[in-house]
Protein backbone atom coordinates (compact mmCIF):
# COMPACT_ATOMS: atom_id res chain seq x y z
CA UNK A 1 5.85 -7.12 -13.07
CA UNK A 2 6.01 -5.37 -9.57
CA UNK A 3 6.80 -6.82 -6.73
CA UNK A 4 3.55 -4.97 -5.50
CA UNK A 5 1.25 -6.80 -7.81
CA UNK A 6 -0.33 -9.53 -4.86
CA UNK A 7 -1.02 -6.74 -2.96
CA UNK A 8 -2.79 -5.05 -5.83
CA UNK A 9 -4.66 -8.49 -6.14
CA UNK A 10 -5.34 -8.49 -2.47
CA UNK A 11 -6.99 -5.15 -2.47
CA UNK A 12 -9.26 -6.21 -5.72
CA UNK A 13 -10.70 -8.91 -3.81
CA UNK A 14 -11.58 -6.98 -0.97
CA UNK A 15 -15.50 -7.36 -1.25
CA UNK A 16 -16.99 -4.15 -2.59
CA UNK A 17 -19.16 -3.24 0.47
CA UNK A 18 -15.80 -2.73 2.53
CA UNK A 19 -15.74 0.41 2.67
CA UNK A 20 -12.04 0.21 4.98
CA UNK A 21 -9.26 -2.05 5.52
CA UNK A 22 -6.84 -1.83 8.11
CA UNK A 23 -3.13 -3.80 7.16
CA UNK A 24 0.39 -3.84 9.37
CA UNK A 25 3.32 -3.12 7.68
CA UNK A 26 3.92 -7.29 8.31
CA UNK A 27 0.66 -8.53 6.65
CA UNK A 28 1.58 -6.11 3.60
CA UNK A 29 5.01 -7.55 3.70
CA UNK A 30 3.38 -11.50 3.76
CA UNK A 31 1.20 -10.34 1.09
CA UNK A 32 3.85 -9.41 -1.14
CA UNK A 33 6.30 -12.47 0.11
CA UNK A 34 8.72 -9.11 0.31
CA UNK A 35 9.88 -6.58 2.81
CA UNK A 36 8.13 -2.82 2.85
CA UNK A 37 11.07 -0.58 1.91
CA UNK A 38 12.73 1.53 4.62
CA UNK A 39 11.23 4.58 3.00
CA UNK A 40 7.78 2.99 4.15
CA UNK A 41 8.83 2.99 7.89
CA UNK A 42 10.62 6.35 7.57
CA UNK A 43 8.90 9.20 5.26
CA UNK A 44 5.06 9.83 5.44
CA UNK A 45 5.39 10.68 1.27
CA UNK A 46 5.43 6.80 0.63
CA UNK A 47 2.05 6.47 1.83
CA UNK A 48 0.35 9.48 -0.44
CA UNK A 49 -2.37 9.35 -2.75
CA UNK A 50 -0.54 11.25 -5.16
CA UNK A 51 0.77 9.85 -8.77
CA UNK A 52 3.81 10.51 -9.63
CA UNK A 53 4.89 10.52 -13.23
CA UNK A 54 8.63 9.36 -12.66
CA UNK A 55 7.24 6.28 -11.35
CA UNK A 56 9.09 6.43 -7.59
CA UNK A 57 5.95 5.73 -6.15
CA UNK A 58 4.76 2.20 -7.78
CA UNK A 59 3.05 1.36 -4.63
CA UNK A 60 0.85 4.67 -4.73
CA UNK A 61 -0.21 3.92 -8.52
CA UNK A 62 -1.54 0.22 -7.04
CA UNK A 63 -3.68 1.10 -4.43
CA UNK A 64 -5.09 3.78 -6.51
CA UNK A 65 -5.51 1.64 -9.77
CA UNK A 66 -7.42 -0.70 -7.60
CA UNK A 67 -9.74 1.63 -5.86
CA UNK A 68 -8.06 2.31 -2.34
CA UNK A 69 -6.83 5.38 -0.57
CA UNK A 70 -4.81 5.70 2.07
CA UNK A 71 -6.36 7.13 5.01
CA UNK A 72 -4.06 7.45 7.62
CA UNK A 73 -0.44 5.73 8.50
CA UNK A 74 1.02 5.27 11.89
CA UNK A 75 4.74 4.66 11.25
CA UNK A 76 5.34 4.02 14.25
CA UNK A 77 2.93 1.03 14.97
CA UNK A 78 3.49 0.16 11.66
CA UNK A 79 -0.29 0.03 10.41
CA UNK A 80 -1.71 1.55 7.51
């Protein structure tokens, strides 16, 4: 079990004709009753679409597996 699995709940209940959702960095963190990692404020790479097969990107492999991209990140503002 991941500590990312509500969010990957979250984002399957989203209703199918949303075609965009629009989360802080704090709703993500209420979501998963945990804090983002500092790698999620700090490096752009935590935020890509892209599977890795050493696993260091469990996040990435949720959002995908449930049928969300991510679009853009502003680090700064802390919104995905």
């Amino acid at each position: 079990m991941s500590k990312y699995d509500p969010l990957y709940d979250y984002l399957t209940k989203i209703p199918s004709d949303v075609s965009e959702k629009f989360l802080t960095f704090d709703e993500i963190d209420e979501i998963i009753n945990n804090k983002l990692p500092s790698s999620a404020y700090k490096h752009h790479s935590w935020w890509s679409n892209h599977k890795t097969s050493d696993g260091k990107h469990p996040c990435t492999q949720l959002w995908l597996e449930a049928g969300w991209k991510v679009k853009t990140v502003d680090q700064s503002k802390k919104w995905v």
